[in-house]
PDB file of N, CA and C in Angstrom:
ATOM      1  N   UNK A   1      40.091 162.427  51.183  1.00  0.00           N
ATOM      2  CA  UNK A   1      40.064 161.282  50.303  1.00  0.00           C
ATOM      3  C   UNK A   1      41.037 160.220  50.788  1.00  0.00           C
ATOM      4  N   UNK A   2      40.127 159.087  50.741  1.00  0.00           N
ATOM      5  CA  UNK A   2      41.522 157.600  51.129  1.00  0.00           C
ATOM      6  C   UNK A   2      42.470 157.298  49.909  1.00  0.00           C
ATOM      7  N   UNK A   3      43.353 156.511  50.241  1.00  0.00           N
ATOM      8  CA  UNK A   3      44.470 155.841  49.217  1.00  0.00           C
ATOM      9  C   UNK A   3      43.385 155.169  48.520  1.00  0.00           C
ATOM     10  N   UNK A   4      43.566 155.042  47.156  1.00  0.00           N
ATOM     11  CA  UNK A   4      43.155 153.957  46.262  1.00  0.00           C
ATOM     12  C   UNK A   4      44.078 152.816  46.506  1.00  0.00           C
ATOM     13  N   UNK A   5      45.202 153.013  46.200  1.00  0.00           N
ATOM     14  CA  UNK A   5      45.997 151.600  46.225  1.00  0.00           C
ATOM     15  C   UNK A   5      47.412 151.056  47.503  1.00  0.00           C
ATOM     16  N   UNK A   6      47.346 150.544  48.077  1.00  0.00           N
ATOM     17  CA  UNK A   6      47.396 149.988  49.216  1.00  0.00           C
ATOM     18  C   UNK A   6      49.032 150.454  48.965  1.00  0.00           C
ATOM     19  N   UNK A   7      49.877 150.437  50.089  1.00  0.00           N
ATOM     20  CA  UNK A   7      51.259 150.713  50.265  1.00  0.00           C
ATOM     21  C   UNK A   7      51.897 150.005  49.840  1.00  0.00           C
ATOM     22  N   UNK A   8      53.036 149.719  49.506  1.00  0.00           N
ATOM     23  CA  UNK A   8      53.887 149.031  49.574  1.00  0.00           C
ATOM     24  C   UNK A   8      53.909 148.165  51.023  1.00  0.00           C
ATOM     25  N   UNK A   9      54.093 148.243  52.101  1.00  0.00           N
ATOM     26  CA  UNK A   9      53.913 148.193  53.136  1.00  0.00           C
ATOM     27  C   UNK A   9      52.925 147.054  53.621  1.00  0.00           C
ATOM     28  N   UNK A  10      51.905 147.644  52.973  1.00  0.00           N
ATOM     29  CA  UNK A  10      50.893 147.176  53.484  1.00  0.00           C
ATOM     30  C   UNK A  10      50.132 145.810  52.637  1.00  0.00           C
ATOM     31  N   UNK A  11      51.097 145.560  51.439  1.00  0.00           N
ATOM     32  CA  UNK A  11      51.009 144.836  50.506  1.00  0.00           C
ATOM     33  C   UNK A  11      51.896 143.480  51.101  1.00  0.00           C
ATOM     34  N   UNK A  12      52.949 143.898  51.833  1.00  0.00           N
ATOM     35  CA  UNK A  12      53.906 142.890  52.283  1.00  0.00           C
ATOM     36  C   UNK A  12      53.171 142.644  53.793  1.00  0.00           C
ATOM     37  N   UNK A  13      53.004 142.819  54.715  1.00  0.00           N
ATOM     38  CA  UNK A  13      52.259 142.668  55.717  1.00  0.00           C
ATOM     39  C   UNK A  13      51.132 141.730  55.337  1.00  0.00           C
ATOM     40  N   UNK A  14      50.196 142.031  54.196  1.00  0.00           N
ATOM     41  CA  UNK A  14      49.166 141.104  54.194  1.00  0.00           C
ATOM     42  C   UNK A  14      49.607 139.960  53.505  1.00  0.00           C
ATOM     43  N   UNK A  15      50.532 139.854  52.503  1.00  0.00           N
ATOM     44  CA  UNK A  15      51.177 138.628  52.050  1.00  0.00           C
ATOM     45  C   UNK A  15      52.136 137.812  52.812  1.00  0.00           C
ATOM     46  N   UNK A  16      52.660 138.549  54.332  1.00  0.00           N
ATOM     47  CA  UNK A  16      53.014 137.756  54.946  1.00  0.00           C
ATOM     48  C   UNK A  16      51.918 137.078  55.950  1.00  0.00           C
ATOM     49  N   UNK A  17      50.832 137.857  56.198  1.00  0.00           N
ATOM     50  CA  UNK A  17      49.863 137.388  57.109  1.00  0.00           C
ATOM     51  C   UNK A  17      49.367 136.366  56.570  1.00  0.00           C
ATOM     52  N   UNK A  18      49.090 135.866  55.311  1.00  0.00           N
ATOM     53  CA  UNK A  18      48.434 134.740  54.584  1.00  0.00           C
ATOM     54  C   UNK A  18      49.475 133.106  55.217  1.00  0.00           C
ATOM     55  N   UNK A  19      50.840 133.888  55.368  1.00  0.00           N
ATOM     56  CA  UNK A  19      51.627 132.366  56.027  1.00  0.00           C
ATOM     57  C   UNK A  19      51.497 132.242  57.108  1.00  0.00           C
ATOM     58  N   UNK A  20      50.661 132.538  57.887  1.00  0.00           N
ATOM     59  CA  UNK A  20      50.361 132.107  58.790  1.00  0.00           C
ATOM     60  C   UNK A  20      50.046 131.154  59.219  1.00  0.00           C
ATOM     61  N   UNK A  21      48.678 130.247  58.651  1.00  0.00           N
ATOM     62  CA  UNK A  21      48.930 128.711  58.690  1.00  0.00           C
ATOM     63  C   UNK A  21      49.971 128.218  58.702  1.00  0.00           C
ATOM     64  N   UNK A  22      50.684 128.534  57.693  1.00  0.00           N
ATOM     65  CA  UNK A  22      51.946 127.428  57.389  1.00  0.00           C
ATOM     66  C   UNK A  22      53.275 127.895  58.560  1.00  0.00           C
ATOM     67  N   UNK A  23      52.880 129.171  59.234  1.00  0.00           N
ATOM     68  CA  UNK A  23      54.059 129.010  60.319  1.00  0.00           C
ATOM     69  C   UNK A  23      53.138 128.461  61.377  1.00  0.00           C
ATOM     70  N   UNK A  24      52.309 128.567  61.596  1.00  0.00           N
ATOM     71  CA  UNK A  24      51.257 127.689  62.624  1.00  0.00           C
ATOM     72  C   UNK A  24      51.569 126.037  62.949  1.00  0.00           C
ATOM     73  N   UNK A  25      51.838 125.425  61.996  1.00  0.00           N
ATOM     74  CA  UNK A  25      52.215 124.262  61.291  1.00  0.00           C
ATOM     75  C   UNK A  25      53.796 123.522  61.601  1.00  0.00           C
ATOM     76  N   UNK A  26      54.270 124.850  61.757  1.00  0.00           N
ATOM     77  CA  UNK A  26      55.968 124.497  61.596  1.00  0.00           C
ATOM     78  C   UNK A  26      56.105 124.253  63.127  1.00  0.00           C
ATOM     79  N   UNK A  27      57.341 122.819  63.869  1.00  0.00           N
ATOM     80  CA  UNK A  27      57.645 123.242  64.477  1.00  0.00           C
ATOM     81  C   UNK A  27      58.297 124.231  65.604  1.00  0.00           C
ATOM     82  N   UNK A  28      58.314 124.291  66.855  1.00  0.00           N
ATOM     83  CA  UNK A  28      58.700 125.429  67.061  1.00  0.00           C
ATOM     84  C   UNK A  28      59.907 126.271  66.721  1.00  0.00           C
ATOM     85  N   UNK A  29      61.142 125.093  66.747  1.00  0.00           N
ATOM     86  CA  UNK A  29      62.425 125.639  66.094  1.00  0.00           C
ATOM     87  C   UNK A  29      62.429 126.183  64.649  1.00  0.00           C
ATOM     88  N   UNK A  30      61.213 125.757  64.061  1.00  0.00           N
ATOM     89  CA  UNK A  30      61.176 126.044  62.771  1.00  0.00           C
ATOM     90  C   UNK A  30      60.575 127.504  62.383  1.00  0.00           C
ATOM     91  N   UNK A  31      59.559 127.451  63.639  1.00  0.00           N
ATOM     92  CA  UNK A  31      58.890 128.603  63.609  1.00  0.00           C
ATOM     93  C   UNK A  31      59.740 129.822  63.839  1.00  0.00           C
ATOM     94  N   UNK A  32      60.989 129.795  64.694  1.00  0.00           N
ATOM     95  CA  UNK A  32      61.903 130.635  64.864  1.00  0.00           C
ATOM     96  C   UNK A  32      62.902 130.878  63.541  1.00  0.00           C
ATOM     97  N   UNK A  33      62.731 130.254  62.772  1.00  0.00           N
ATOM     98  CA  UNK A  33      63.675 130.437  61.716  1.00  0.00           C
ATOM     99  C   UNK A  33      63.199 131.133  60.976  1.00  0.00           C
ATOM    100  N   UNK A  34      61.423 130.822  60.390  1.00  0.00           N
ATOM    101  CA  UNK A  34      60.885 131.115  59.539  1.00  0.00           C
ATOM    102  C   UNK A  34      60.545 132.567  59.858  1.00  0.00           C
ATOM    103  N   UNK A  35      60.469 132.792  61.576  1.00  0.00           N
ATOM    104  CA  UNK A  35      60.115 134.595  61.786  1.00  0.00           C
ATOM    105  C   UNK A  35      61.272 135.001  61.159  1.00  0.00           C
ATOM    106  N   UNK A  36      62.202 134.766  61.482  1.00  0.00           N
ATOM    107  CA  UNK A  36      63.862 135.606  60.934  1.00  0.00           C
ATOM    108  C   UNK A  36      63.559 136.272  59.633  1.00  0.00           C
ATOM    109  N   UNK A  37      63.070 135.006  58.978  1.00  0.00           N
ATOM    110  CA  UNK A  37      62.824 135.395  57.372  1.00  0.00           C
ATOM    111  C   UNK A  37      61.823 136.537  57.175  1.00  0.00           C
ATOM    112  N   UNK A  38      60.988 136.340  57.549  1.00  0.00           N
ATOM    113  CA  UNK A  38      60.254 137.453  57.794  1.00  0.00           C
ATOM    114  C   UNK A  38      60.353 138.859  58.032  1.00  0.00           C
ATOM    115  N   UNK A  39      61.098 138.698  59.060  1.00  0.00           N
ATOM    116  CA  UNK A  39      61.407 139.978  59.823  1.00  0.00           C
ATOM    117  C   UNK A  39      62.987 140.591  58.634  1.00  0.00           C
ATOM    118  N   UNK A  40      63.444 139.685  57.955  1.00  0.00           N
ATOM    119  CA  UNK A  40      64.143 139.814  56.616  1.00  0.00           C
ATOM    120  C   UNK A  40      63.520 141.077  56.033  1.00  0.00           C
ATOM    121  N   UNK A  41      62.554 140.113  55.665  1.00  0.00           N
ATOM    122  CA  UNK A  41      61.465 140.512  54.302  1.00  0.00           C
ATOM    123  C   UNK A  41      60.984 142.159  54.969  1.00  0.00           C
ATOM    124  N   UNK A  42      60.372 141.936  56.573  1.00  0.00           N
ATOM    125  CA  UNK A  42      60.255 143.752  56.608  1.00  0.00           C
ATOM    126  C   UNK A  42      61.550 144.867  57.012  1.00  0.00           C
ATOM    127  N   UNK A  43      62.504 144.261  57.081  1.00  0.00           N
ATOM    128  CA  UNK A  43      63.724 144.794  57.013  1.00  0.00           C
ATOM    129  C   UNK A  43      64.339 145.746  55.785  1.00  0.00           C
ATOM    130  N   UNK A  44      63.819 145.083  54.718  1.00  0.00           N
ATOM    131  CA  UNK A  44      64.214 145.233  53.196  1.00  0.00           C
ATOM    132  C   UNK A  44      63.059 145.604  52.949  1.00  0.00           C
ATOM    133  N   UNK A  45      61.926 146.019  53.469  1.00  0.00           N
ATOM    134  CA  UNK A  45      60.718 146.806  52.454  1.00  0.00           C
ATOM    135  C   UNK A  45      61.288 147.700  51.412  1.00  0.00           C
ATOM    136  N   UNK A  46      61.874 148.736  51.939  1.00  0.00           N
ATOM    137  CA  UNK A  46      62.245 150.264  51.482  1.00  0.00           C
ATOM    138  C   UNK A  46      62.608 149.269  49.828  1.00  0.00           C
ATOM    139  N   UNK A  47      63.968 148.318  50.297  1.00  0.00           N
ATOM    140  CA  UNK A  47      64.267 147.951  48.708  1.00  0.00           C
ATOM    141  C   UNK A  47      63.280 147.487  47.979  1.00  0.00           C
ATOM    142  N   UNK A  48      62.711 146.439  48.748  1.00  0.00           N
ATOM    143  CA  UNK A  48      61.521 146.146  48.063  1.00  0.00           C
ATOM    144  C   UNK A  48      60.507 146.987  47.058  1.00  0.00           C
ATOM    145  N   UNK A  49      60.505 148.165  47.640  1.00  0.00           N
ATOM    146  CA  UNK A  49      59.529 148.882  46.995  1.00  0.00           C
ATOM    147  C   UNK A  49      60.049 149.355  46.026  1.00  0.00           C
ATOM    148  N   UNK A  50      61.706 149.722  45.530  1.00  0.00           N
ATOM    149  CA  UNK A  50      61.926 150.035  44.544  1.00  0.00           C
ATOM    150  C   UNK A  50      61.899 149.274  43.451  1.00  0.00           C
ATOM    151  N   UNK A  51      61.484 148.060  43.644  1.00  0.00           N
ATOM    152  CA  UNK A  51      61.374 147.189  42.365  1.00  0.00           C
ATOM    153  C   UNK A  51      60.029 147.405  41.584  1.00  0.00           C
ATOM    154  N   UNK A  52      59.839 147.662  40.317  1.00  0.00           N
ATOM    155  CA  UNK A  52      58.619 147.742  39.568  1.00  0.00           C
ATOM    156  C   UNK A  52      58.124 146.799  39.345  1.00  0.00           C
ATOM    157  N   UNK A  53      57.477 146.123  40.933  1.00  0.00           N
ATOM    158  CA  UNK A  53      56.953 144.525  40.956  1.00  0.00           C
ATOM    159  C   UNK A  53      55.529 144.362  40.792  1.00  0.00           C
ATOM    160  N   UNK A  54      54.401 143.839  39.789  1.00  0.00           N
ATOM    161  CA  UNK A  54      53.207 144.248  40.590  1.00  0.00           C
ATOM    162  C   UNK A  54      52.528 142.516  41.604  1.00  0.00           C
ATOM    163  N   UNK A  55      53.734 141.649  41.447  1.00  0.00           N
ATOM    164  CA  UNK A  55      53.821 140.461  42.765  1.00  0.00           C
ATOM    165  C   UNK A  55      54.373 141.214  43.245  1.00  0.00           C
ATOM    166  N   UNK A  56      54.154 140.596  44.752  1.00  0.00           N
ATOM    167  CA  UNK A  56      54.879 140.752  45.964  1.00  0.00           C
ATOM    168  C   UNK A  56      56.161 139.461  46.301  1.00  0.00           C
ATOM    169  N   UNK A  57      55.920 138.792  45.757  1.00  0.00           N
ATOM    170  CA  UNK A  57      57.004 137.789  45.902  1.00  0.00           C
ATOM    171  C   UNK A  57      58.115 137.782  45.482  1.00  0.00           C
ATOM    172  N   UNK A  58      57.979 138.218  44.436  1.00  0.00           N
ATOM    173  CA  UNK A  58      59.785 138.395  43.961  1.00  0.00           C
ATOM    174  C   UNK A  58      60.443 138.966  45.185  1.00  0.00           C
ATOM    175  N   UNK A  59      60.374 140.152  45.199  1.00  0.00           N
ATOM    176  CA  UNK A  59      60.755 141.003  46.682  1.00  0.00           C
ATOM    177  C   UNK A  59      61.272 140.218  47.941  1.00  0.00           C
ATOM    178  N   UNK A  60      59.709 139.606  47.845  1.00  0.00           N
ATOM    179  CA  UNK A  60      59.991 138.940  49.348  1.00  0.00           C
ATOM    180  C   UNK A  60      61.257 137.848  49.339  1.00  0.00           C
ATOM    181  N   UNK A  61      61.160 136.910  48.065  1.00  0.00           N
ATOM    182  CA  UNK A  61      62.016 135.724  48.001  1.00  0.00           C
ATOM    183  C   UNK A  61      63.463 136.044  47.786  1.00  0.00           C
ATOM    184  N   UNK A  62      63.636 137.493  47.270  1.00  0.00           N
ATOM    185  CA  UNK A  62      65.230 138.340  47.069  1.00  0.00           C
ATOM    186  C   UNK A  62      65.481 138.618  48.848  1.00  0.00           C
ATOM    187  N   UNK A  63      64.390 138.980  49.287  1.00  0.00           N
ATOM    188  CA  UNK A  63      64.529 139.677  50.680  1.00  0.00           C
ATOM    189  C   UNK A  63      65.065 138.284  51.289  1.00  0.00           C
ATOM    190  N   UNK A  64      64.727 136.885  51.824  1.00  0.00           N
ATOM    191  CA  UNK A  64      64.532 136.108  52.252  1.00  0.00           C
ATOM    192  C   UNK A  64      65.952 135.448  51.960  1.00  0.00           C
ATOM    193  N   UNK A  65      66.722 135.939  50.349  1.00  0.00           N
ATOM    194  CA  UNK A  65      67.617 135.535  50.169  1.00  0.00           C
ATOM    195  C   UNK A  65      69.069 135.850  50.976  1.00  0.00           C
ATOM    196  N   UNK A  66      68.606 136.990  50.843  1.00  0.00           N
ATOM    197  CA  UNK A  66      69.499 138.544  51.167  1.00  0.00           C
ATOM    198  C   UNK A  66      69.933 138.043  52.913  1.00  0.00           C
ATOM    199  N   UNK A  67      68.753 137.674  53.635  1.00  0.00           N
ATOM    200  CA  UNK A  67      68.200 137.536  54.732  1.00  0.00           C
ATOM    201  C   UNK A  67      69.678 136.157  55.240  1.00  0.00           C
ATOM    202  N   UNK A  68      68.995 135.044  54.999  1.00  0.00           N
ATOM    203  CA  UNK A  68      69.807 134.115  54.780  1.00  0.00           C
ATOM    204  C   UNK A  68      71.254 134.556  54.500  1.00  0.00           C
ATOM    205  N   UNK A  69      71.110 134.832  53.474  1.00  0.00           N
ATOM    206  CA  UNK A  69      73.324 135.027  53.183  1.00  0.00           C
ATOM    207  C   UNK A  69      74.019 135.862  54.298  1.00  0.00           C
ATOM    208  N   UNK A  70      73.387 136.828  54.753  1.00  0.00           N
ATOM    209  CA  UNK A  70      73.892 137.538  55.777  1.00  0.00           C
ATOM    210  C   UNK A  70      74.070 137.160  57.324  1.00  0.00           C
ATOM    211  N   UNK A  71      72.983 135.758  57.563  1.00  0.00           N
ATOM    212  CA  UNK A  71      73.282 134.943  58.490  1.00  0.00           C
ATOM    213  C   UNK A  71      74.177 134.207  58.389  1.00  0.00           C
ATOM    214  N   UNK A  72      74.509 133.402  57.209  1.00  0.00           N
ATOM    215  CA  UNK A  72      75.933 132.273  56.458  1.00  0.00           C
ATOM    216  C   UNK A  72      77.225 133.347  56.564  1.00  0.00           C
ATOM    217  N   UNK A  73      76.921 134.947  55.899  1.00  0.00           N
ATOM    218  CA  UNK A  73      78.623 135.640  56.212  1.00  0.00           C
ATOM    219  C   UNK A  73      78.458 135.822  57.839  1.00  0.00           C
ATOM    220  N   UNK A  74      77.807 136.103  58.408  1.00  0.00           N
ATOM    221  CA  UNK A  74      78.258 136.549  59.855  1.00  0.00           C
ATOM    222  C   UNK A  74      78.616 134.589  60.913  1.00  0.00           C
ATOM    223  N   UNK A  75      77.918 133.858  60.276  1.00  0.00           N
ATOM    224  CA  UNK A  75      78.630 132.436  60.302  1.00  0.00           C
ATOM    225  C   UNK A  75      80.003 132.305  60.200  1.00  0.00           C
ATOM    226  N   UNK A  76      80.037 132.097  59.024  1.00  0.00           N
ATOM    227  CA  UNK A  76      81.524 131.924  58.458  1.00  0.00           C
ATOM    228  C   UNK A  76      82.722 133.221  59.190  1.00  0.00           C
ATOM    229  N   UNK A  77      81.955 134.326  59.101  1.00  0.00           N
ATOM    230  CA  UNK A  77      82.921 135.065  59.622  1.00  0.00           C
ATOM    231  C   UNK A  77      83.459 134.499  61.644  1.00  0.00           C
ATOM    232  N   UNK A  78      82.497 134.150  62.440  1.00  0.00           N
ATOM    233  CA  UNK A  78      82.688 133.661  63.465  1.00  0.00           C
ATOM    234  C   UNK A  78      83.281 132.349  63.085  1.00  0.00           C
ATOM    235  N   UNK A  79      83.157 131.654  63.035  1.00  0.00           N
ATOM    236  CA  UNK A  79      84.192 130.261  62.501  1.00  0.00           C
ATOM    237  C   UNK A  79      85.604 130.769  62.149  1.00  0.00           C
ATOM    238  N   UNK A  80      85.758 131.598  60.908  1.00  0.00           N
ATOM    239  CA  UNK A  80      86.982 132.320  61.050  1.00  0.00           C
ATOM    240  C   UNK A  80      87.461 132.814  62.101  1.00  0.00           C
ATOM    241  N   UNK A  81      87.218 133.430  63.327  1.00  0.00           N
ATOM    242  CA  UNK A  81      87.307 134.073  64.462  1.00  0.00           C
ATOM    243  C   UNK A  81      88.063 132.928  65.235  1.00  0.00           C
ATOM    244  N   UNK A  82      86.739 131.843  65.434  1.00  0.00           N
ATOM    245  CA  UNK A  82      87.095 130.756  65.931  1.00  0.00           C
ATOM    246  C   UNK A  82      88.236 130.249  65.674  1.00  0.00           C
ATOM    247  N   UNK A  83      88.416 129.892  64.193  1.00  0.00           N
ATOM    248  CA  UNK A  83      89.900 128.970  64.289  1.00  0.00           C
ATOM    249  C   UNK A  83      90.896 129.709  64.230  1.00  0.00           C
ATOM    250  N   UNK A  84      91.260 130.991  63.718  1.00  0.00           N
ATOM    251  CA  UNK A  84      91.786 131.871  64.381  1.00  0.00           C
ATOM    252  C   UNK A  84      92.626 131.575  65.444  1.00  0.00           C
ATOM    253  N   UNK A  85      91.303 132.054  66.926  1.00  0.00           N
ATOM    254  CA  UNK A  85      91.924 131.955  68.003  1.00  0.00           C
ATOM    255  C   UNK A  85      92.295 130.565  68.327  1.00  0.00           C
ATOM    256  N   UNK A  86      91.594 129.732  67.620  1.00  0.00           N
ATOM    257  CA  UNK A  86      92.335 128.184  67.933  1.00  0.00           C
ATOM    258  C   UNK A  86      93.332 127.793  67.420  1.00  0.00           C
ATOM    259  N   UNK A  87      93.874 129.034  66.360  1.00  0.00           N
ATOM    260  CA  UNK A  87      95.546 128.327  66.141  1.00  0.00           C
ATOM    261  C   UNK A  87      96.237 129.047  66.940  1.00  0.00           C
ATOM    262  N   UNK A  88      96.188 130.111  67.424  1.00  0.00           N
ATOM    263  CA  UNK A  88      97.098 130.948  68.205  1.00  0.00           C
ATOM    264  C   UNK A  88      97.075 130.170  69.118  1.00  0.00           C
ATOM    265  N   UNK A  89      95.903 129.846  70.000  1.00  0.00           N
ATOM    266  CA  UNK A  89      96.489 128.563  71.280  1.00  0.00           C
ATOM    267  C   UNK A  89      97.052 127.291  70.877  1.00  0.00           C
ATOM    268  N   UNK A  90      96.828 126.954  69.572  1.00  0.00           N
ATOM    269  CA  UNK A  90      97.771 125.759  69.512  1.00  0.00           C
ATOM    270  C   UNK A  90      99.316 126.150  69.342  1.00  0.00           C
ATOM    271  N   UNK A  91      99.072 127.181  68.691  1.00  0.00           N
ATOM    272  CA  UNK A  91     100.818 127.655  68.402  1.00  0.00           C
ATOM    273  C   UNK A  91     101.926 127.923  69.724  1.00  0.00           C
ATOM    274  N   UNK A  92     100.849 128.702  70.518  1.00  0.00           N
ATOM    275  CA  UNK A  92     101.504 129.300  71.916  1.00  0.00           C
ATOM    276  C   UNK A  92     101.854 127.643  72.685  1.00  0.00           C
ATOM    277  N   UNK A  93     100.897 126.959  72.636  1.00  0.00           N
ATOM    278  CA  UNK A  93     100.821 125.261  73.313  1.00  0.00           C
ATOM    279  C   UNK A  93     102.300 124.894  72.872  1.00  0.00           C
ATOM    280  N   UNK A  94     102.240 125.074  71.266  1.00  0.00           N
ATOM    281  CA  UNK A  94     103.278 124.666  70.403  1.00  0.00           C
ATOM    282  C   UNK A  94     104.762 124.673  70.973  1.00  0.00           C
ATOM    283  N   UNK A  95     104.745 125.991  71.470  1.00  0.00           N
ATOM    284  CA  UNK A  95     106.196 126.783  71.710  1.00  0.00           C
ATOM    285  C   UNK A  95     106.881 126.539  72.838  1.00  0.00           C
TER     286      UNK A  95
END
């Protein structure tokens, strides 16, 4: 006997396949951003699926969020790094 009702999985796969036009559309730099998100969204399935969603979007747009902030802390955290080491050479310059 087959599945009656489609995976989790396989629910997010076809709701991302529908953006396809619209990454078709995007320039190319854009198009690189918008895979990230994506590749977000199948990153975070597992969580995804624990939500008692019967959209797929909520998920995805938490995933997408999730996705994003973790690019801004590993940002910010390199900037910190950065000026960091750019006060120690100004200090050492300093001395």
């Amino acid at each position: 006997m087959g599945r009656t009702v489609p995976t989790w999985r396989m629910r997010i796969e076809d709701e991302l396949g529908t953006l396809e036009p619209f990454r078709r559309a995007l320039p190319f730099a854009e198009k690189q951003m918008f895979d990230e998100l994506l590749n977000g969204v199948r990153q975070r399935r597992t969580a995804g699926g624990m939500l008692p969603s019967h959209e797929v979007w909520k998920p995805m747009l938490l995933s997408m969020m999730l996705e994003l902030t973790t690019q801004n802390l590993r940002l910010q955290e390199r900037v910190e790094q950065l000026e960091a080491a750019r006060k120690e050479t100004d200090d050492r310059n300093n001395s």
